[in-house]
C-alpha atoms as a PDB file:
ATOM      1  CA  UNK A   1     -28.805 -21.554 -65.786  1.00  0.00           C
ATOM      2  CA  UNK A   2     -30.097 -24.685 -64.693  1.00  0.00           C
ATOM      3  CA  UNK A   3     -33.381 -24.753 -61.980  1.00  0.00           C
ATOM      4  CA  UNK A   4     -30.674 -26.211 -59.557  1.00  0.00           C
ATOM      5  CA  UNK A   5     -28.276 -23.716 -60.101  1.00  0.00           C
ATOM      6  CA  UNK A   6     -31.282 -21.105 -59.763  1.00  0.00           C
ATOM      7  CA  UNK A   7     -32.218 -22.449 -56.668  1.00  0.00           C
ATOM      8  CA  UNK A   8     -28.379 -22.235 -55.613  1.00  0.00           C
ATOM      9  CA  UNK A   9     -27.994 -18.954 -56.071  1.00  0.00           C
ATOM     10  CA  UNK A  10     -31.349 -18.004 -54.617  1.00  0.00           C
ATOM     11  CA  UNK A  11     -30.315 -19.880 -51.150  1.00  0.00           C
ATOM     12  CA  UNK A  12     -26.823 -18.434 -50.875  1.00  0.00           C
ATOM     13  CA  UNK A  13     -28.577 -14.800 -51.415  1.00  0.00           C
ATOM     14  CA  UNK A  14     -31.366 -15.492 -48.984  1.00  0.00           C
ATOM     15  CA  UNK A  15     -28.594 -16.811 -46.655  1.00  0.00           C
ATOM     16  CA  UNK A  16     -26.520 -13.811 -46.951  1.00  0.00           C
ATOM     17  CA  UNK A  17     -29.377 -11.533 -46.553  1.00  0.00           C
ATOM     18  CA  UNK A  18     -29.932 -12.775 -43.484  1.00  0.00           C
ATOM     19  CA  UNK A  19     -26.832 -13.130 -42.010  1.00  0.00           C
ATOM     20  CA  UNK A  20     -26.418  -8.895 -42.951  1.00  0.00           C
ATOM     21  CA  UNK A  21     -30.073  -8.625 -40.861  1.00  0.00           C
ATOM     22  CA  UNK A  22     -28.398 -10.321 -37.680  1.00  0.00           C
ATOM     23  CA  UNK A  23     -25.085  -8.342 -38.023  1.00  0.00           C
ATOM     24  CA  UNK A  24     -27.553  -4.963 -38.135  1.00  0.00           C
ATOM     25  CA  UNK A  25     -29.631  -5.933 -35.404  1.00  0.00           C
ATOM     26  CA  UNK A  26     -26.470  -7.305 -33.161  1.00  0.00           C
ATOM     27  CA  UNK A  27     -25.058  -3.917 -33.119  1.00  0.00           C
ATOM     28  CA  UNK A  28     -28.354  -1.808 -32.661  1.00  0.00           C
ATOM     29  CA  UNK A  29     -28.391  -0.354 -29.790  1.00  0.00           C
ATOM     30  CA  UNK A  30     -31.125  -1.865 -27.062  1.00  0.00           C
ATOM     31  CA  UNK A  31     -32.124   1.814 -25.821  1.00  0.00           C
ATOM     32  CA  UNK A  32     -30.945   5.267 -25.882  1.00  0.00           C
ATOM     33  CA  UNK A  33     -30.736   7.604 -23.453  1.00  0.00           C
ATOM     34  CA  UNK A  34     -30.034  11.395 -22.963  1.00  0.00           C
ATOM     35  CA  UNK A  35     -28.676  13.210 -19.662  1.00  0.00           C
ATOM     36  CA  UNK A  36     -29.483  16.601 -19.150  1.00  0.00           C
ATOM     37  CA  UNK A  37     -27.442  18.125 -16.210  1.00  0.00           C
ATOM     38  CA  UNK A  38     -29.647  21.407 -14.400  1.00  0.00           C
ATOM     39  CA  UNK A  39     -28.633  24.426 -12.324  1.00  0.00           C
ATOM     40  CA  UNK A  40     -25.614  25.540 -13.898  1.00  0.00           C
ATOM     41  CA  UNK A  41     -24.633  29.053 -13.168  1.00  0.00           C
ATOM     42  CA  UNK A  42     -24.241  29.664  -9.790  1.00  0.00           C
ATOM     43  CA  UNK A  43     -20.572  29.308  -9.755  1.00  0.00           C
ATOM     44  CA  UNK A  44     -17.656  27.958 -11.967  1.00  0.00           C
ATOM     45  CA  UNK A  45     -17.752  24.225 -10.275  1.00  0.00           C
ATOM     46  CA  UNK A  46     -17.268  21.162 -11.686  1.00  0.00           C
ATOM     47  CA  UNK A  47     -17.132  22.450 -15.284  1.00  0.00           C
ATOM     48  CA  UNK A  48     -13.638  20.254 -15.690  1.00  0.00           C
ATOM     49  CA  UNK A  49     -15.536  17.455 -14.150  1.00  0.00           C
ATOM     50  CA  UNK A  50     -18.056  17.913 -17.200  1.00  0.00           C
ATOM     51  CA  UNK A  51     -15.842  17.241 -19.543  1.00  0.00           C
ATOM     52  CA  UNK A  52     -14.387  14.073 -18.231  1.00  0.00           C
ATOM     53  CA  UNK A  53     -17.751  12.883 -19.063  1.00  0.00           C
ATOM     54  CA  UNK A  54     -17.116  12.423 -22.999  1.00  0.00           C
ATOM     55  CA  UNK A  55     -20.235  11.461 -24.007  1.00  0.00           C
ATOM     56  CA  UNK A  56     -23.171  13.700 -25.251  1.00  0.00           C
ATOM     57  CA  UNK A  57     -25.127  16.081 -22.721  1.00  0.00           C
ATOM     58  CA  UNK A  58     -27.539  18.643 -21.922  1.00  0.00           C
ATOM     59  CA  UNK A  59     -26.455  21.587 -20.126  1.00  0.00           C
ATOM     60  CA  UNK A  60     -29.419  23.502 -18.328  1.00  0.00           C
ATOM     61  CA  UNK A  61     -28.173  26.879 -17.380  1.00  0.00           C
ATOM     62  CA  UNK A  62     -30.310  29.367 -15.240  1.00  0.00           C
ATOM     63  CA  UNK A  63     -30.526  33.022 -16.764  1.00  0.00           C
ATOM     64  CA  UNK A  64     -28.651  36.092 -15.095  1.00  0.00           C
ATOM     65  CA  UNK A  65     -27.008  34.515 -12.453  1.00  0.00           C
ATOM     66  CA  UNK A  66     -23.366  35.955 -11.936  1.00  0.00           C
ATOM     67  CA  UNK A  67     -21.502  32.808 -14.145  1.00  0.00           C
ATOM     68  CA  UNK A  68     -24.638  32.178 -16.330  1.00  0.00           C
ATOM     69  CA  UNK A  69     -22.959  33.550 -19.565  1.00  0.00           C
ATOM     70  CA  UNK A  70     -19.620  32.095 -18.316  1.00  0.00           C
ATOM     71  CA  UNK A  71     -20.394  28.468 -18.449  1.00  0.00           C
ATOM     72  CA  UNK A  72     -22.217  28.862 -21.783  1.00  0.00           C
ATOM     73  CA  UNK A  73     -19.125  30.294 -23.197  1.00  0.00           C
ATOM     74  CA  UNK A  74     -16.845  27.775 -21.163  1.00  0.00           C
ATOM     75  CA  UNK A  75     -18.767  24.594 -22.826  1.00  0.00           C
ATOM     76  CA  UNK A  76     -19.252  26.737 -26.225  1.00  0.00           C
ATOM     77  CA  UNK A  77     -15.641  26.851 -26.706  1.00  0.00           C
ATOM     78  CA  UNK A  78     -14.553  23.436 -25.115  1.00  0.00           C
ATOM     79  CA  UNK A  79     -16.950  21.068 -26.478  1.00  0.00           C
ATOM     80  CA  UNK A  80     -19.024  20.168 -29.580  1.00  0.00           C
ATOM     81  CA  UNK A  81     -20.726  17.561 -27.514  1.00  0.00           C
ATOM     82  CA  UNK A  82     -22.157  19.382 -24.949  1.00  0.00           C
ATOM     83  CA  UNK A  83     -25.847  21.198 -25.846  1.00  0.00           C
ATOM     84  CA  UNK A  84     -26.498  24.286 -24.149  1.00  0.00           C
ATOM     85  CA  UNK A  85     -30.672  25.147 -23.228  1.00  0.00           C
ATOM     86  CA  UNK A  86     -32.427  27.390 -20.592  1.00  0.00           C
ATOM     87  CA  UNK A  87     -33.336  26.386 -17.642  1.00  0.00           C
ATOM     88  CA  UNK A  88     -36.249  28.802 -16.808  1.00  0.00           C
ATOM     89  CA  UNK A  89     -36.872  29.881 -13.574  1.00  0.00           C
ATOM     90  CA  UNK A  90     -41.251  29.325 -13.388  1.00  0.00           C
ATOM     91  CA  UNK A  91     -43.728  29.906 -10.491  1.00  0.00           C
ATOM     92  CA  UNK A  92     -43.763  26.718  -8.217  1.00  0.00           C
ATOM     93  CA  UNK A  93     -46.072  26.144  -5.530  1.00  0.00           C
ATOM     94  CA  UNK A  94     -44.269  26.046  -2.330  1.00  0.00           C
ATOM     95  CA  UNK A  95     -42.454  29.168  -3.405  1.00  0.00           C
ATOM     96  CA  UNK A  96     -39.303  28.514  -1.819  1.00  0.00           C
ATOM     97  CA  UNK A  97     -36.105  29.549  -3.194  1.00  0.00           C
ATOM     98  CA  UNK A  98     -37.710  31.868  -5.730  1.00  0.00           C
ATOM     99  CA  UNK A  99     -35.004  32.279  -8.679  1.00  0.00           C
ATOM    100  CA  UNK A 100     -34.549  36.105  -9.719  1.00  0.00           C
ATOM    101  CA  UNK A 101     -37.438  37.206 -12.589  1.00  0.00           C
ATOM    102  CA  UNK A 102     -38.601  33.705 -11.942  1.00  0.00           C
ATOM    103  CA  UNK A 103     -41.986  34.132 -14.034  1.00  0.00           C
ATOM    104  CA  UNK A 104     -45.680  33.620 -12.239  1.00  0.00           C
ATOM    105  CA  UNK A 105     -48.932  32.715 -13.019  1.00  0.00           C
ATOM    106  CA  UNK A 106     -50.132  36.590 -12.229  1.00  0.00           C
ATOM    107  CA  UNK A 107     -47.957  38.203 -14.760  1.00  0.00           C
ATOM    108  CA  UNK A 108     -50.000  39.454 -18.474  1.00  0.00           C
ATOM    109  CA  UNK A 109     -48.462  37.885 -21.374  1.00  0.00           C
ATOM    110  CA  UNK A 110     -45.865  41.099 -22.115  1.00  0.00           C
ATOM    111  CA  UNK A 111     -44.172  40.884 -19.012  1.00  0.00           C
ATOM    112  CA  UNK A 112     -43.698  36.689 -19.244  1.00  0.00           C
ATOM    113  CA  UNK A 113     -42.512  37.440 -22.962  1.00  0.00           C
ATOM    114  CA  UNK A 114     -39.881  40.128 -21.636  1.00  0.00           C
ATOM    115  CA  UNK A 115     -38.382  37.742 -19.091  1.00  0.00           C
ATOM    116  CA  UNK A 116     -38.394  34.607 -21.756  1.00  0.00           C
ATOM    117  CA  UNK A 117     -36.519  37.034 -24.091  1.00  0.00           C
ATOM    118  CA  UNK A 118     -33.691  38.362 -21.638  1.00  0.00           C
ATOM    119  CA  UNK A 119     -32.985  34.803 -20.320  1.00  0.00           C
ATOM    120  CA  UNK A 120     -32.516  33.854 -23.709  1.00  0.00           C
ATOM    121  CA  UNK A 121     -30.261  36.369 -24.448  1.00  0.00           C
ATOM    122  CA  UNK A 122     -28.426  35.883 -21.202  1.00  0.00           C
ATOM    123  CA  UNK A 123     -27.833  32.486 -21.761  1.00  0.00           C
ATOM    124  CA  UNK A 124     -25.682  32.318 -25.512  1.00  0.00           C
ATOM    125  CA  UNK A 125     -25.798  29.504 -27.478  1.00  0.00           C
ATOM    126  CA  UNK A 126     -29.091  27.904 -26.345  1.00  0.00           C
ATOM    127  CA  UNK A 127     -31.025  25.617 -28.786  1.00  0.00           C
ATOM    128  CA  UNK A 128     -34.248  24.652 -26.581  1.00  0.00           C
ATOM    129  CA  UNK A 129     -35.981  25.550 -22.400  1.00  0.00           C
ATOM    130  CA  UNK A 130     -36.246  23.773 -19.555  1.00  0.00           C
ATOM    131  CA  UNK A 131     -38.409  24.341 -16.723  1.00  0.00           C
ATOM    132  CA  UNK A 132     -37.007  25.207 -13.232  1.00  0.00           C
ATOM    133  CA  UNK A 133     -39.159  24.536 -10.746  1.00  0.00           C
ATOM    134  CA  UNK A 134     -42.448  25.111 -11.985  1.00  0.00           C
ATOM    135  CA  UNK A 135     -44.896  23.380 -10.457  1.00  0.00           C
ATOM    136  CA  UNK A 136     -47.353  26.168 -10.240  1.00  0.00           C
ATOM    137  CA  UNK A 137     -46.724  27.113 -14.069  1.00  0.00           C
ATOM    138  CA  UNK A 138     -46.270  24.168 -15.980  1.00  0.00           C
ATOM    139  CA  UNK A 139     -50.382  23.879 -14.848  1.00  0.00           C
ATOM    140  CA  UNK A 140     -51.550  26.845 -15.907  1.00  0.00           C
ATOM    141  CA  UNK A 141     -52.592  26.511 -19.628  1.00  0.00           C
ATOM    142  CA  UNK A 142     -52.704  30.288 -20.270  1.00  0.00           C
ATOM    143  CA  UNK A 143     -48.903  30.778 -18.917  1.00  0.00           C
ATOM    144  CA  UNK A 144     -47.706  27.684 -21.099  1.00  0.00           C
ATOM    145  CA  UNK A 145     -49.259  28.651 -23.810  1.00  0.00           C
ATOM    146  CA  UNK A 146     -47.631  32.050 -24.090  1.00  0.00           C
ATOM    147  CA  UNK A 147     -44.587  30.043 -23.401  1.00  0.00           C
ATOM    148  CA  UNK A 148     -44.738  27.199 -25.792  1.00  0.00           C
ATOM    149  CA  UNK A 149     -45.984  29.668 -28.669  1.00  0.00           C
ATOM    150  CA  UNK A 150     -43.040  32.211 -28.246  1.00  0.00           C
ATOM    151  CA  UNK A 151     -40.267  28.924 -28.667  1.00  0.00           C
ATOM    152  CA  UNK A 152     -42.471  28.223 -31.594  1.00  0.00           C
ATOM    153  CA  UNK A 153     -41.655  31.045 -33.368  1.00  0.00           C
ATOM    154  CA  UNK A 154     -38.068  30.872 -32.401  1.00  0.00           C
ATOM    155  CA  UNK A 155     -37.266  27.533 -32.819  1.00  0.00           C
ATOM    156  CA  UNK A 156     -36.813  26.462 -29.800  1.00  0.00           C
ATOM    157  CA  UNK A 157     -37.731  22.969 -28.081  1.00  0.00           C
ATOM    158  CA  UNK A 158     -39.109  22.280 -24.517  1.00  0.00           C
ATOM    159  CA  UNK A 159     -38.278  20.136 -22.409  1.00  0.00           C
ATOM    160  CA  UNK A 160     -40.677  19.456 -18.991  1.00  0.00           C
ATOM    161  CA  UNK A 161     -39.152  18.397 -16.131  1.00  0.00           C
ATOM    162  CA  UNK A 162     -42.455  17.180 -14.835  1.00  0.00           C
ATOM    163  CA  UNK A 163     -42.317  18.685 -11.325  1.00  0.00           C
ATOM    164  CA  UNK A 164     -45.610  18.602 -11.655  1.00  0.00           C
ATOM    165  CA  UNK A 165     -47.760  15.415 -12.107  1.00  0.00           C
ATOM    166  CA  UNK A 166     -50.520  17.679 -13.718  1.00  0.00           C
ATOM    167  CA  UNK A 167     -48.541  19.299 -16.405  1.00  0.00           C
ATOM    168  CA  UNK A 168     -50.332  20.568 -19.239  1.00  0.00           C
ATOM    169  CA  UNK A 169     -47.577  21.299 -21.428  1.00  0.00           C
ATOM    170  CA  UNK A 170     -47.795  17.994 -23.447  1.00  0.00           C
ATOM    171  CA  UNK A 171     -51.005  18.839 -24.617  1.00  0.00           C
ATOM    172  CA  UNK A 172     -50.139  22.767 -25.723  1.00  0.00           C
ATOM    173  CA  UNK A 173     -46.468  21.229 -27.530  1.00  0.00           C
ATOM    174  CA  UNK A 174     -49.051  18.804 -29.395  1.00  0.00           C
ATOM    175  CA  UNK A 175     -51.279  21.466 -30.562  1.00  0.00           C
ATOM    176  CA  UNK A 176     -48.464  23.814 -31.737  1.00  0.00           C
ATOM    177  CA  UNK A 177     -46.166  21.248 -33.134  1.00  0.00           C
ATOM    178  CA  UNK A 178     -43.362  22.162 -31.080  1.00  0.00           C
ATOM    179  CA  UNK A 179     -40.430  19.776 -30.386  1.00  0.00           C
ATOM    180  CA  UNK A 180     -41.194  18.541 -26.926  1.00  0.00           C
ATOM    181  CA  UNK A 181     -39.837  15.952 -24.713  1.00  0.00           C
ATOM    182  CA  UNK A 182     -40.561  14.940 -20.848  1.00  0.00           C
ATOM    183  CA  UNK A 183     -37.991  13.894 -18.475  1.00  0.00           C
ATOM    184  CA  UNK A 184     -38.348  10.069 -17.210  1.00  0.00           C
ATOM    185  CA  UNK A 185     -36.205  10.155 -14.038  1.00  0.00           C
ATOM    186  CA  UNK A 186     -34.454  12.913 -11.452  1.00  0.00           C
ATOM    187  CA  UNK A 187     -31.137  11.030 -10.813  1.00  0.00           C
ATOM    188  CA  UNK A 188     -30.095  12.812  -7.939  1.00  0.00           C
ATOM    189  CA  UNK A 189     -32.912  14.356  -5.425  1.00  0.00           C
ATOM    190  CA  UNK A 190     -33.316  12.792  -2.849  1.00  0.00           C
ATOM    191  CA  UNK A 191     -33.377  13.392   1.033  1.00  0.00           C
ATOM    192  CA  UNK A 192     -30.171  11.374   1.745  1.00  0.00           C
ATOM    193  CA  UNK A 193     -27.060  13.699   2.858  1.00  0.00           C
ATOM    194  CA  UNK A 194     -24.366  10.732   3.192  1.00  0.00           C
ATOM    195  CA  UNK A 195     -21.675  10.603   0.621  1.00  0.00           C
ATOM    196  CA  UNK A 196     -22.185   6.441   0.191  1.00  0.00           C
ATOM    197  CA  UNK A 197     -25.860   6.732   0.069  1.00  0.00           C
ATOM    198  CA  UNK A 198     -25.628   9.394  -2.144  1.00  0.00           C
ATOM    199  CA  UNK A 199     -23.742   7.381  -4.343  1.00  0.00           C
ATOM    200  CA  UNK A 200     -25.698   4.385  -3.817  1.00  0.00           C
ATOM    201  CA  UNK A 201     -28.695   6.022  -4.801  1.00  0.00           C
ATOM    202  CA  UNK A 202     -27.723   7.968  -7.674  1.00  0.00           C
ATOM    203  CA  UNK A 203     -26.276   4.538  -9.419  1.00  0.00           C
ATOM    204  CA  UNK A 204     -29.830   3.084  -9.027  1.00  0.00           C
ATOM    205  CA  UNK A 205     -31.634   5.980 -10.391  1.00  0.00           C
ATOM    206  CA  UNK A 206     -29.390   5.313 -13.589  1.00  0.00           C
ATOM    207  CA  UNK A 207     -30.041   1.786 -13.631  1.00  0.00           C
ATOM    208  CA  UNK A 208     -33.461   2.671 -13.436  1.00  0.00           C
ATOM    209  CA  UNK A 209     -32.985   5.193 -16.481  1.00  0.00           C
ATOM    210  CA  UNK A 210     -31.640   2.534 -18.521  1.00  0.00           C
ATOM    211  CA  UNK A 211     -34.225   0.158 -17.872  1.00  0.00           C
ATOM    212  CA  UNK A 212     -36.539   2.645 -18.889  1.00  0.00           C
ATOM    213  CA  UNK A 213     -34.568   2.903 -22.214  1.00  0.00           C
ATOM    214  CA  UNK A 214     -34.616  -0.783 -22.837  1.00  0.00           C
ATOM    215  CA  UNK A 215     -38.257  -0.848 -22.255  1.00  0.00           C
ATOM    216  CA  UNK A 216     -39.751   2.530 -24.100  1.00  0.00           C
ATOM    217  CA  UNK A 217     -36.651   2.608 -26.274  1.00  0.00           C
ATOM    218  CA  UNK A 218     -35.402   5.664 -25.260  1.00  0.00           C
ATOM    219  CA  UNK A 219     -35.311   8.087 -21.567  1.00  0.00           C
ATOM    220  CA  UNK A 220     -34.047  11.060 -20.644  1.00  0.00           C
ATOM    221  CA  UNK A 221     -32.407  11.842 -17.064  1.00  0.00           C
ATOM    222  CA  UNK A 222     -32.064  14.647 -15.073  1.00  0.00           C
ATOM    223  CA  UNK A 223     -29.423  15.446 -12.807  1.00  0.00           C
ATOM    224  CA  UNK A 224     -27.992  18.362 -10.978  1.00  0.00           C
ATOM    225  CA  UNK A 225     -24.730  20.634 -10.692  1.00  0.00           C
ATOM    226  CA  UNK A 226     -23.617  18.409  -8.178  1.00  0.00           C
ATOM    227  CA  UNK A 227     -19.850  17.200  -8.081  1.00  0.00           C
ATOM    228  CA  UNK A 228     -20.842  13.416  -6.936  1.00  0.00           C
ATOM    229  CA  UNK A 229     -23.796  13.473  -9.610  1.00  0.00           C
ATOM    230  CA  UNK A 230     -21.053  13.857 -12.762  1.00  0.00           C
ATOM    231  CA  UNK A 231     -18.742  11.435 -10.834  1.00  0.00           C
ATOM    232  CA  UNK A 232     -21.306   8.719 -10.656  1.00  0.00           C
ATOM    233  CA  UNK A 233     -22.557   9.875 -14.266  1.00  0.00           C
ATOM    234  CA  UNK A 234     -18.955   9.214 -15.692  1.00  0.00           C
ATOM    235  CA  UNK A 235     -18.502   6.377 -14.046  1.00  0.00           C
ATOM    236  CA  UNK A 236     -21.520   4.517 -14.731  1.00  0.00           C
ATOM    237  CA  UNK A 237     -21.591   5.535 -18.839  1.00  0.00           C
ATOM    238  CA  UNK A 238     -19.375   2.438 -19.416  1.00  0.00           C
ATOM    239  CA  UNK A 239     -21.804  -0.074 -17.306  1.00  0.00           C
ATOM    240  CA  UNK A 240     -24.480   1.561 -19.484  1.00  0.00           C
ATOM    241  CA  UNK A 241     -22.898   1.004 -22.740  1.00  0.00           C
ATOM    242  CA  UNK A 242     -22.299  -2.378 -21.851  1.00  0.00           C
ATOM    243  CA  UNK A 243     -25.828  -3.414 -21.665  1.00  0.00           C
ATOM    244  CA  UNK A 244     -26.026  -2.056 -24.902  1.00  0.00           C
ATOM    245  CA  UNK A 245     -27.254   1.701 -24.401  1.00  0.00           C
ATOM    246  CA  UNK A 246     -26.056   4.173 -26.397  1.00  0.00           C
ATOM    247  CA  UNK A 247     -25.883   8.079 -25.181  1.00  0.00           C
ATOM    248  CA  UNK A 248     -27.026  10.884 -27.150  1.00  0.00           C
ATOM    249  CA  UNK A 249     -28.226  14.357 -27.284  1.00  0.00           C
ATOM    250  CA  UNK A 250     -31.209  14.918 -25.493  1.00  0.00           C
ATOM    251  CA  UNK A 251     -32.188  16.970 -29.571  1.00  0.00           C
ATOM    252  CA  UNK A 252     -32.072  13.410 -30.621  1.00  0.00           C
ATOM    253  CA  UNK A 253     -35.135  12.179 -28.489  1.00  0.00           C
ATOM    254  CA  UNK A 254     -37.518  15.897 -28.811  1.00  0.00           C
ATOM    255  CA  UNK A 255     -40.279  14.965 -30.779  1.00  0.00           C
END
């Protein structure tokens, strides 16, 4: 073959190797982001709702509340794109609205084991923890630590909802390499009570999510049991996509 033939074939290779590289990148995604959905198991709500989603999700269920199992089993055996964690009830500082064997800073390491242990039996099908509430906890290193080191051994992740600023469960997750990831935004709390604003407010918390995504490259959200929460949520996923974010499991994002 000839040096101009060579040089040819080297161009149309080069050529095509790049064109392939533009193709890839074109239909990489710009961000990803997970949703994680809290405080199911208070009642049998919006479960339907859920589904009309139909896009991966995180379903943070609090332990033995009357419908905990219920909804685990509901999504279980409805869904293969659903995930199912705990969402642990843990000390906070105002102390208001104290969940049932919520546990607290006072309690020796058997007693915060026991609790960890029944919620995750009461709770089927979990593969990682939230935090509920927790403001109070999620700062005390020796609490944490007993914590973090029991979903070691099970392998469990964590995920901090960073209610509190100070969190020191970062730190602990580091030193036990546990899978650990931190919440980026609360979609939904907030002091306004009308419907519109509501709305209004919710949609910019997700924009705000995905810009987050586009930014860091991924971000994970954190809504509520809330009926105009998954309404908004299903509504904007298709906005979201468009600007080239791509759902998935919050698993897919715990580092």
């Amino acid at each position: 073959m000839t040096k101009k033939k060579l040089f040819i074939a080297g161009l149309i290779i080069f050529v095509m190797i790049g064109i392939i590289f533009l193709v890839q990148r074109a239909g990489r995604p710009k961000g990803l982001v997970a949703f994680v959905i809290d405080d199911w198991g208070y009642n049998r709500d919006n479960i339907e709702l859920l589904f009309q989603i139909k896009r991966p999700a995180t379903i943070a269920i609090l332990p033995n509340l009357r419908y905990s199992k219920y909804v685990a089993e509901a999504i279980r055996h409805n869904s293969k794109i659903y995930d199912i964690i705990l969402h642990l009830p843990l000390e906070s500082k105002s102390g208001e609205a104290e969940e049932f064997k919520t546990i607290k800073c006072n309690m020796d390491k058997n007693k915060i084991v026991s609790i960890l242990e029944g919620g995750i039996k009461n709770v089927p099908g979990v593969i990682g923890i939230s935090n509920h509430q927790g403001s109070r906890a999620t700062e005390d290193k020796r609490v944490m630590k007993v914590i973090l080191s029991e979903l070691k051994k099970r392998g469990l992740f964590f995920l901090d909802s960073m209610t509190s600023p100070d969190s020191v469960c970062s730190d602990i997750a580091m030193n036990l390499r546990l899978r650990y990831a931190e919440r980026d935004v609360f979609l939904d709390l907030t002091d306004q009570t009308d419907l519109k604003n509501l709305r209004s407010y919710i949609k910019n918390q997700i924009r705000e999510l995905a810009d987050v995504a586009i930014k860091k490259g991924s971000a994970i959200g954190i809504g509520h049991n809330k009926k105009v929460t998954l309404e908004v949520l299903r509504d904007s996923i298709p906005l979201l996509e468009k600007r080239g974010i791509k759902i998935v499991p919050l698993k897919k994002l715990v580092r």
